[in-house]
Protein backbone atom coordinates (compact mmCIF):
# COMPACT_ATOMS: atom_id res chain seq x y z
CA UNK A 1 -72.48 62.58 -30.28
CA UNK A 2 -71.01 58.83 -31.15
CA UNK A 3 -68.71 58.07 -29.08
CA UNK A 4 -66.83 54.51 -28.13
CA UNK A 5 -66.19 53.60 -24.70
CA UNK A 6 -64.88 50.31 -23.64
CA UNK A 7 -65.36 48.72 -26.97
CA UNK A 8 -68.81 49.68 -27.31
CA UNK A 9 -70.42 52.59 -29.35
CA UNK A 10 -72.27 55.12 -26.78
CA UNK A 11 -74.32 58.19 -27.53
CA UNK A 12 -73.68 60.84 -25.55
CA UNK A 13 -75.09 64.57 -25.12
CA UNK A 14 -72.73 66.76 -26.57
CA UNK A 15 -69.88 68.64 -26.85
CA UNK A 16 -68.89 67.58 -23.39
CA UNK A 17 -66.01 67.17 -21.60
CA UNK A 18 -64.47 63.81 -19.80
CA UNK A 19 -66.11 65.13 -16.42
CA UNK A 20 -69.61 65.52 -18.26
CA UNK A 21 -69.31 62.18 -19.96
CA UNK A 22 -68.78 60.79 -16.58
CA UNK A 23 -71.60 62.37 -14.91
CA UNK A 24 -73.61 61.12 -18.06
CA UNK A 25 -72.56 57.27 -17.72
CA UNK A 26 -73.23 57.35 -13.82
CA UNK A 27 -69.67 57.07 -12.60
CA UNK A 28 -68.60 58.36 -9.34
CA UNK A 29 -65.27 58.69 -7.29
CA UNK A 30 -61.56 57.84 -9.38
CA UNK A 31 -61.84 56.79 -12.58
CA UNK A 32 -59.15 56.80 -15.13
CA UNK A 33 -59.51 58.12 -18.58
CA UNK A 34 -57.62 56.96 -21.87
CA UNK A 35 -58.81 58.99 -25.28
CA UNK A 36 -57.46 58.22 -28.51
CA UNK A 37 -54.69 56.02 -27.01
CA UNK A 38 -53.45 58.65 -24.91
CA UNK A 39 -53.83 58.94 -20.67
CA UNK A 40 -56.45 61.75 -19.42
CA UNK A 41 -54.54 63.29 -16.61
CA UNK A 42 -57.67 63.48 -13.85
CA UNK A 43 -56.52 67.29 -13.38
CA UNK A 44 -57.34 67.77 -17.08
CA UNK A 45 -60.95 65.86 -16.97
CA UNK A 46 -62.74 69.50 -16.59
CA UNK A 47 -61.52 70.90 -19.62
CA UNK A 48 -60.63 68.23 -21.79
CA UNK A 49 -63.30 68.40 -24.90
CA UNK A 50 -64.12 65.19 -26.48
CA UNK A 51 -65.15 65.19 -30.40
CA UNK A 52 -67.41 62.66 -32.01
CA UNK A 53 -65.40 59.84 -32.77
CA UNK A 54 -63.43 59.51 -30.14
CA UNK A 55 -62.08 56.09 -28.46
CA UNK A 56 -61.87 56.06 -24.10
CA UNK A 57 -61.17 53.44 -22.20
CA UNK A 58 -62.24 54.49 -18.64
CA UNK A 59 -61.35 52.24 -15.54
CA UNK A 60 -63.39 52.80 -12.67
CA UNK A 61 -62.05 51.35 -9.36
CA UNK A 62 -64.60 49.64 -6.62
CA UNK A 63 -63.35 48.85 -3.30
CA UNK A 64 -64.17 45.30 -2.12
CA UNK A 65 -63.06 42.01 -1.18
């Protein structure tokens, strides 16, 4: 399944949900999800089903300094 994350098409195993399509990208700990324009409340990751097509910005947040 085509999908476009962060400006860039990706090819993902699918159907999935946000949680899977984490797990498939590598990201761990917080990250926040935008699909289609619209915010990805992080209770909602587990069930919310993405469809081919779909835009996400995801911001993943890395401690530092």
């Amino acid at each position: 399944m085509k999908l476009v994350v962060n400006g860039e098409e990706t090819e993902v195993s699918g159907p999935c949900t946000v949680v899977d399509l984490l797990k498939q990208l590598g990201l761990n700990g917080p990250v926040a999800v935008e699909c289609n324009r619209e915010i990805v409340p992080r209770s909602e990751h587990g069930q919310f089903e993405l469809s081919a097509g779909d835009t996400l910005e995801l911001v993943h947040f890395v401690g530092g300094g």
